[in-house]
Protein backbone atom coordinates (compact mmCIF):
# COMPACT_ATOMS: atom_id res chain seq x y z
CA UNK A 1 69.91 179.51 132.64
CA UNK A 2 71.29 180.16 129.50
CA UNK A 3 74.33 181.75 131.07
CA UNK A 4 75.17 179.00 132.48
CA UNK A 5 75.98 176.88 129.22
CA UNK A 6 79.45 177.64 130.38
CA UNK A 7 79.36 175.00 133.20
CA UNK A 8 79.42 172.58 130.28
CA UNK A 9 83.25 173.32 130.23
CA UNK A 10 83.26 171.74 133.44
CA UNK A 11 82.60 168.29 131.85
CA UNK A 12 86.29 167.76 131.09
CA UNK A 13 87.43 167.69 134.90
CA UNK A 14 83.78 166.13 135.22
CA UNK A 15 85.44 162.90 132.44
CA UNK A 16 88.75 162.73 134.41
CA UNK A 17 86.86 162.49 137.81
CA UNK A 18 84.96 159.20 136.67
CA UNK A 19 88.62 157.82 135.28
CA UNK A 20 90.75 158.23 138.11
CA UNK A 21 87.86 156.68 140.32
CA UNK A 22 87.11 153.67 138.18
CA UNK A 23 90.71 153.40 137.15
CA UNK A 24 91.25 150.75 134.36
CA UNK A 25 90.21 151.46 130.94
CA UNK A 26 88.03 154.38 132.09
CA UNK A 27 91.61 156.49 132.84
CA UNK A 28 91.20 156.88 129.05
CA UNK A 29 87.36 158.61 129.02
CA UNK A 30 89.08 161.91 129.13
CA UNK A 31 90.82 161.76 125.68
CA UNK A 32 88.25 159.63 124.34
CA UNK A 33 85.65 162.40 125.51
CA UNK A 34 87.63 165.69 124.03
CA UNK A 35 88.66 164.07 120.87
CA UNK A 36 86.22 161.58 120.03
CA UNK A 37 82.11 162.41 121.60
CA UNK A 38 83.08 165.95 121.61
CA UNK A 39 84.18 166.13 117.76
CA UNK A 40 81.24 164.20 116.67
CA UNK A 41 79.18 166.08 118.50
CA UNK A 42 80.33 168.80 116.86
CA UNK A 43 79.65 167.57 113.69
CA UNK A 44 75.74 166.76 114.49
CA UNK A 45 75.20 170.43 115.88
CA UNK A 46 73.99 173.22 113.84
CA UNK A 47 76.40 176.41 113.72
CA UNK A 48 75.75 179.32 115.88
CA UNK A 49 77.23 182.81 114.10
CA UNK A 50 74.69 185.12 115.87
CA UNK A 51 75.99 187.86 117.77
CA UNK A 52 75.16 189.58 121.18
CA UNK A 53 73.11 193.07 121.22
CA UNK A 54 74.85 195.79 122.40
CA UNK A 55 72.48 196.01 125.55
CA UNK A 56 72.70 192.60 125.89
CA UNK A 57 76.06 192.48 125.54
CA UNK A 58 76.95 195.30 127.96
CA UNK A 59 74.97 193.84 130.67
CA UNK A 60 76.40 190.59 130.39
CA UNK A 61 80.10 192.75 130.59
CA UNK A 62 79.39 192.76 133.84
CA UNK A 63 78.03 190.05 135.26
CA UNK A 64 79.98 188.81 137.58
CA UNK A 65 78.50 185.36 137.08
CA UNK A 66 80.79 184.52 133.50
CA UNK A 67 83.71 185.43 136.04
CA UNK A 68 82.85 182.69 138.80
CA UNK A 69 82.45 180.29 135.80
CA UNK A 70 86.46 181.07 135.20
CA UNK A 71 87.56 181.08 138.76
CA UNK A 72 85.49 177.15 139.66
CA UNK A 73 88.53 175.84 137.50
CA UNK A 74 91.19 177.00 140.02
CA UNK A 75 90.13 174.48 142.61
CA UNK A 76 89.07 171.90 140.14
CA UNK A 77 92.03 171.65 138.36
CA UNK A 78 94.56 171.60 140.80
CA UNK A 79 92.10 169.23 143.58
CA UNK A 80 92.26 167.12 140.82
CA UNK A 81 96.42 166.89 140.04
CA UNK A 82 96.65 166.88 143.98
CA UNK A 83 94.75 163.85 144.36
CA UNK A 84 95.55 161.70 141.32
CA UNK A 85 99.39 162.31 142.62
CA UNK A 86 98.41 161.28 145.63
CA UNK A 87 96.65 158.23 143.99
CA UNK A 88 100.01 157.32 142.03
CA UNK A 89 102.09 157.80 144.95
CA UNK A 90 100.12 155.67 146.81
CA UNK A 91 98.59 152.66 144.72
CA UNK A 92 100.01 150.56 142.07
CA UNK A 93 99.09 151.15 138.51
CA UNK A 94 99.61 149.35 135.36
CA UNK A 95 101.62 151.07 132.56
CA UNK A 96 98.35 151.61 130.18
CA UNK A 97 96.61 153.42 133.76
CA UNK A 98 99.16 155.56 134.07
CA UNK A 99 99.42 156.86 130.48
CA UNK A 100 95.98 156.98 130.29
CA UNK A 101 95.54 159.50 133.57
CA UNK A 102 98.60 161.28 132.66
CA UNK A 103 96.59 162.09 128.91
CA UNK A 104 93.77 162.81 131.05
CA UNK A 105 95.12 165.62 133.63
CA UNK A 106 97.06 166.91 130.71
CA UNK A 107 93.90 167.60 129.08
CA UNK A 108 92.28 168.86 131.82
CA UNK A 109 95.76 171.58 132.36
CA UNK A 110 95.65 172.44 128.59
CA UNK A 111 91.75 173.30 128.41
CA UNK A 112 90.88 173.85 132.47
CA UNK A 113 93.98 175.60 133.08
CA UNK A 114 95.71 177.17 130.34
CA UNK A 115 92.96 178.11 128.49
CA UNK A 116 91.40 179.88 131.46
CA UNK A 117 94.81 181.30 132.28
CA UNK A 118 94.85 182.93 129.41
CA UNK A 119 91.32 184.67 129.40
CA UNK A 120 91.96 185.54 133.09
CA UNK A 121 95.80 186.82 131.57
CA UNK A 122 94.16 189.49 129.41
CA UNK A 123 92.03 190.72 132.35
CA UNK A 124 92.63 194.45 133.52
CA UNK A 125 92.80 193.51 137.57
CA UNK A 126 95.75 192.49 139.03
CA UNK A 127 94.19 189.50 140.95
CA UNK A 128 92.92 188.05 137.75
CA UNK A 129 96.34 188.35 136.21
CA UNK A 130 97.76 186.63 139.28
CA UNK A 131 94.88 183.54 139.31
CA UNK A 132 95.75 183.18 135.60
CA UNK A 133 99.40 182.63 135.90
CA UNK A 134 98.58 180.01 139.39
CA UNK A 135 96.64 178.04 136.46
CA UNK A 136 99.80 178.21 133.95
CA UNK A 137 102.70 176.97 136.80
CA UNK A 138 101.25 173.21 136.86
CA UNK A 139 102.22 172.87 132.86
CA UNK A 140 105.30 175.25 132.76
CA UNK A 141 103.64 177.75 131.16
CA UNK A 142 104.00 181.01 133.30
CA UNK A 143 106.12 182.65 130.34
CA UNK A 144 103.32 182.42 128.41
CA UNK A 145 101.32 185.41 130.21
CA UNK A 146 104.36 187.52 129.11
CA UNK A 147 104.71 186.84 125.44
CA UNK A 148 101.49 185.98 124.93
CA UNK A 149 100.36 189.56 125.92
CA UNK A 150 103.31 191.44 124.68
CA UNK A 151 104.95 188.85 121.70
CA UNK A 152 102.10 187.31 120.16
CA UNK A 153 99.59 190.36 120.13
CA UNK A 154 101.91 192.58 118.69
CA UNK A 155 103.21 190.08 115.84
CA UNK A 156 100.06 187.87 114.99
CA UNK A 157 100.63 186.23 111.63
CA UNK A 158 104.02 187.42 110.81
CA UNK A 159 107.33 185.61 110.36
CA UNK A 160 108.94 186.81 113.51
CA UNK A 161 105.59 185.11 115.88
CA UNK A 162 107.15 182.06 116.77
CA UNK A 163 103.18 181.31 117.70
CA UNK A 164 102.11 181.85 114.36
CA UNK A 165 102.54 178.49 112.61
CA UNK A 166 103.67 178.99 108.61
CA UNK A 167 101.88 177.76 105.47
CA UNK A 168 102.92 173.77 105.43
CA UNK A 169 104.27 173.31 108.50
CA UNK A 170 103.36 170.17 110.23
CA UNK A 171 102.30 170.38 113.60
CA UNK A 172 105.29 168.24 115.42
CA UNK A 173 107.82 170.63 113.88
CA UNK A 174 105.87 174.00 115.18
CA UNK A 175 105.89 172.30 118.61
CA UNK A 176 109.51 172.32 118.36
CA UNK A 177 109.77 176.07 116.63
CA UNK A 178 107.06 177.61 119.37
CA UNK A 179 107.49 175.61 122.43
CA UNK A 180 111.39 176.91 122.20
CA UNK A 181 110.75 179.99 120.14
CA UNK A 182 108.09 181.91 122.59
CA UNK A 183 109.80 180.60 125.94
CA UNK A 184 113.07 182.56 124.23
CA UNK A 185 110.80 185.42 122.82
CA UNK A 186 109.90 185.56 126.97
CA UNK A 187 112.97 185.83 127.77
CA UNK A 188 113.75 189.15 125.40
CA UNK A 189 110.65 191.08 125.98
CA UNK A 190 111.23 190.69 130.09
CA UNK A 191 114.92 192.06 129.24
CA UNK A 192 113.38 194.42 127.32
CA UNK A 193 110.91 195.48 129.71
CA UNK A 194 113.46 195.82 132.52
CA UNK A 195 115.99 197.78 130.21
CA UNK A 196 112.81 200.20 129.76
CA UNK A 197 112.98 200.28 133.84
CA UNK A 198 116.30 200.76 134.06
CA UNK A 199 116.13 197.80 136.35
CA UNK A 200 119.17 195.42 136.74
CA UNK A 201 118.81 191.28 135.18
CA UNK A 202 118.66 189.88 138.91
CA UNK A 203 115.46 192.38 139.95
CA UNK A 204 112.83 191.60 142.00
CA UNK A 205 111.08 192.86 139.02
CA UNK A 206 111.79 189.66 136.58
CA UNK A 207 108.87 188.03 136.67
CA UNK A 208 110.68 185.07 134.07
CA UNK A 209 113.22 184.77 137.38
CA UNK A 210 109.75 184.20 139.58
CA UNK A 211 108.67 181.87 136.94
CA UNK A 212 111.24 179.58 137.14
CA UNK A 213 111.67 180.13 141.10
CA UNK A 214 107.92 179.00 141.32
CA UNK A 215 107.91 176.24 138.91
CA UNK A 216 111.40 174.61 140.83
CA UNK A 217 109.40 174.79 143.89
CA UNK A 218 106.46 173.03 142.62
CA UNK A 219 108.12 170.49 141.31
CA UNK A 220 110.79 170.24 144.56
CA UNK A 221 107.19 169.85 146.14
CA UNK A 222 105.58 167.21 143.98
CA UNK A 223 108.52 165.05 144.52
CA UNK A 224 108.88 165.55 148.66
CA UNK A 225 105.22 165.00 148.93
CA UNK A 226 104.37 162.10 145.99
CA UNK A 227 107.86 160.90 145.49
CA UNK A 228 109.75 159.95 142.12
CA UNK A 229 106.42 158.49 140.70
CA UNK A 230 104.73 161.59 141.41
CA UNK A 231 107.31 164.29 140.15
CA UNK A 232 107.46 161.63 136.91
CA UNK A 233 103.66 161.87 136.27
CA UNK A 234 103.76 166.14 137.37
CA UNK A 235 106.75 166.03 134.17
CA UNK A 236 104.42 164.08 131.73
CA UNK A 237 101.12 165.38 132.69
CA UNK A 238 102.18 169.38 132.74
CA UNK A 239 104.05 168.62 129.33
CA UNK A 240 100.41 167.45 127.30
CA UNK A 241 99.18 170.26 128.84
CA UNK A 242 101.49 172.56 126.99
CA UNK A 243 101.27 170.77 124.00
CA UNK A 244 97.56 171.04 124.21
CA UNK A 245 98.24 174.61 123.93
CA UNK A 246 100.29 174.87 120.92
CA UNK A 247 97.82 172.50 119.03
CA UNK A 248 95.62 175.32 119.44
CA UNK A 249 97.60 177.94 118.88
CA UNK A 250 98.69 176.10 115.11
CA UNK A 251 95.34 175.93 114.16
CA UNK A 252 94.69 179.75 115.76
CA UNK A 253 96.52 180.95 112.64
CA UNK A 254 98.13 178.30 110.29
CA UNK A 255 99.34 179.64 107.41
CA UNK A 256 97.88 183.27 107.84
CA UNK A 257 99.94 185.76 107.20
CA UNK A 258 100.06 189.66 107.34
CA UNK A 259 101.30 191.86 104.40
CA UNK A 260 104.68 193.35 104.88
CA UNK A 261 104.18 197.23 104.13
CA UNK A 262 107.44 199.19 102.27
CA UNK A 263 107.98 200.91 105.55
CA UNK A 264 109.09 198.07 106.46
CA UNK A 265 106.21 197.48 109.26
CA UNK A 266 103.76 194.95 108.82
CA UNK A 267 99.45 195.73 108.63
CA UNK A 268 97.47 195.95 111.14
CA UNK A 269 95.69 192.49 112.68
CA UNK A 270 93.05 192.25 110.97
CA UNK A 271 89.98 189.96 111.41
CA UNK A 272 91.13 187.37 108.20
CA UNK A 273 94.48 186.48 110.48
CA UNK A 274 92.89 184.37 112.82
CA UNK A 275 91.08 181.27 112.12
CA UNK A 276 87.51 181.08 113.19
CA UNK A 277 84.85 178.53 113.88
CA UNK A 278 81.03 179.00 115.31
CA UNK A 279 80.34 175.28 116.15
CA UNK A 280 78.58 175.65 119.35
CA UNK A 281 80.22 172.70 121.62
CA UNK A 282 83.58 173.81 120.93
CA UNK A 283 83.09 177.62 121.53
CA UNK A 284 81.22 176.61 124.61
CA UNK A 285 83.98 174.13 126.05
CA UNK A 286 86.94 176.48 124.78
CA UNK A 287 85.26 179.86 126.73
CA UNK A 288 84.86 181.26 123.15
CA UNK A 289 88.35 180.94 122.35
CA UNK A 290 87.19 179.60 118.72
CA UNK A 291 85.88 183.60 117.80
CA UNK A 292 89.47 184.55 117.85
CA UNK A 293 89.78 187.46 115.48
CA UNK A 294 87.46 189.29 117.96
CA UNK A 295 89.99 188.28 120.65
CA UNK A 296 93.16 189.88 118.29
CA UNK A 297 90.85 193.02 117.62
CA UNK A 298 90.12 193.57 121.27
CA UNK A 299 92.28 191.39 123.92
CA UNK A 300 90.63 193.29 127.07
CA UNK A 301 86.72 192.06 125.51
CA UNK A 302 85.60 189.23 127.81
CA UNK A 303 84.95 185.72 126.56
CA UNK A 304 81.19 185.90 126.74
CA UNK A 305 80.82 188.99 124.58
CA UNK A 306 82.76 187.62 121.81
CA UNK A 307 81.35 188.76 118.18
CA UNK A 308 81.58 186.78 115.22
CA UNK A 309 83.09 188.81 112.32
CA UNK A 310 81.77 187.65 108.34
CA UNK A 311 85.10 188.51 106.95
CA UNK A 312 86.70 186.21 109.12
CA UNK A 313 88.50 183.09 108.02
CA UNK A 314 85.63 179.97 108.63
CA UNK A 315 87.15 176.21 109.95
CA UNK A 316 85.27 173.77 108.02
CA UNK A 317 84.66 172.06 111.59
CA UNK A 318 85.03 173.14 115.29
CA UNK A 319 88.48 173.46 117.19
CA UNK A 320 88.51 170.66 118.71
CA UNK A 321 87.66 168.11 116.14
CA UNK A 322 90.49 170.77 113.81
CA UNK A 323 93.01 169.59 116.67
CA UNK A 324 92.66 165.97 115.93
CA UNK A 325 92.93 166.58 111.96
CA UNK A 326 96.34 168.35 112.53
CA UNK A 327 97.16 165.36 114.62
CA UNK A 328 97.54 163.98 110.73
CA UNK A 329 99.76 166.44 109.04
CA UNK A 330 98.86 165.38 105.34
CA UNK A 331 94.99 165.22 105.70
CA UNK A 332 95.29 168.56 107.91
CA UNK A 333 97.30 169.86 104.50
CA UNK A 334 94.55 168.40 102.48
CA UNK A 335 91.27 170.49 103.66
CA UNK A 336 93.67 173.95 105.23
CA UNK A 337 96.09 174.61 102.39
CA UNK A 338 93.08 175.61 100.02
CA UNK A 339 91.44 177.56 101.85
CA UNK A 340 94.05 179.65 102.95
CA UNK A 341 93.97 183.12 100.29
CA UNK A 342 96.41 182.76 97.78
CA UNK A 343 97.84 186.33 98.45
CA UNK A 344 99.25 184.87 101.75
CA UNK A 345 100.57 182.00 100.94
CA UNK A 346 104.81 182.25 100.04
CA UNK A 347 105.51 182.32 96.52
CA UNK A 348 108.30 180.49 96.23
């Protein structure tokens, strides 16, 4: 049964189900859920830094059971967009409803769909792969599969990650620097990876062409089935869900940055370039996501296998209740910018 603690993810989709029924002030249980109940939660649960057996660990590898508890979100995430579109489309709604469902399927695309897209994204089978980037095309995202895998692993806390958010930045001006910076850095390494091919720009090869073919037609789709409401609320909706992303990804590594070496080459990943945290609700909810220097060390190692490393940079709380203090750049400033080594911070 313990397995199954994974399920507990579930309970986002789970708080957006009971808004879009009861409508009203309950559209907003979603938001309140992930950034209020959840964080305090958080901070009334006891840490959790044990690690699997290797035994242990290898058996639950492969058990195909930690997979199924991925793939329940496909269906769940988008039988939920289809039928709150539907519901806009059809009913009338009050301005606060509307904002308050559009906050909630955001959330449930950044953390049911993006999130999984990117565990199923580092997966070696091709069908995983391909479910992972189905779960990125309601928020945009499908260039993320390629420089996530190929940008950000290979420059992790340097300058040049445009994922990597830099020692005092606030968090509204690296959703401007990453947002722009990694869908450009997609561009470049698919050019780069059809150069290596010898393959021509328009190939059936560029998957950032099939991106952008793909995420047309969904929205051409939204608006002949739904309407102008519904392509309107698909916009807003699919937009929180990217920004739900690159919340996490600015706490992932604020202000952690690699040594340059006098080849000219920067270090090695190591485990004190991620930021880590072992509160149990938010590793839980997140698929693990919060033991991320094990992720950088091995991006093939599946979510449920995760180690925690002692050398690794600590959060003094959980990732989710870390998004909402970087919601408030000078209080996020406050408790971060200390305990970031004073070797990596710039000196000037």
């Amino acid at each position: 049964m313990k397995d199954l603690k994974y399920l507990s993810a579930l309970s986002i989709p789970l708080a957006c189900a009971i808004g879009v029924y009861l409508k009203g002030y309950w559209s907003f249980l979603t938001p309140v859920y992930a950034f209020v109940i959840i964080p305090v939660l958080e901070l009334l649960m006891p840490l959790d830094a044990n690690n699997l057996s290797e035994e242990v660990a290898d058996a639950k590898s492969k058990n195909s059971i930690f997979d199924w508890m991925l793939y329940i979100n496909i269906p769940l995430v988008f039988g939920f967009l289809i039928y709150t579109l539907w519901n806009i489309s059809s009913n009338s709604y009050d301005l606060y409803e509307i904002i308050g469902l559009s906050l909630s399927i955001g959330i449930v695309l950044g953390v049911n769909g993006i999130n999984v897209a990117h565990e199923l994204g580092h997966r070696q089978h091709s069908f995983e792969r391909y479910l992972g980037k189905l779960l990125l095309l309601p928020s945009f995202y499908m260039h993320f599969y390629i420089e996530h895998n190929f940008g950000h692993h290979a420059n992790a806390a340097t300058h040049t990650d445009p994922a990597t958010a830099k020692y005092k930045q606030s968090l509204y001006s690296f959703w401007f620097t990453s947002v722009f910076g990694q869908y450009l850095s997609a561009w470049k390494l698919q050019s780069q990876i059809l150069e290596r091919s010898k393959l021509p720009f328009l190939s059936l090869k560029n998957d950032m062409l099939w991106y952008l073919l793909f995420q047309s037609a969904y929205l051409v789709a939204v608006y002949l089935f739904f309407g102008a409401p519904g392509l309107y609320f698909a916009l807003i909706a699919g937009v929180i869900g990217f920004l739900l992303l690159e919340t996490v990804n600015y706490i992932e590594h604020y202000g952690l940055m690699r040594k340059k070496l006098p080849s000219g080459r920067y270090e090695r990943v190591r485990e004190s370039h991620s930021w880590n945290s072992n509160h149990v609700i938010g590793r839980i909810i997140l698929y693990e996501l919060t033991r991320h220097s094990d992720h950088h060390y091995k991006s093939s190692k599946k979510y449920q296998v995760l180690d925690c490393h002692d050398i690794a940079p600590q959060m003094p709380y959980g990732y989710p209740t870390s998004m909402v203090l970087s919601f408030v750049p000078p209080l996020w400033f406050r408790i971060m910018n200390p305990r970031i080594p004073q070797e990596m911070k710039p000196s000037a």
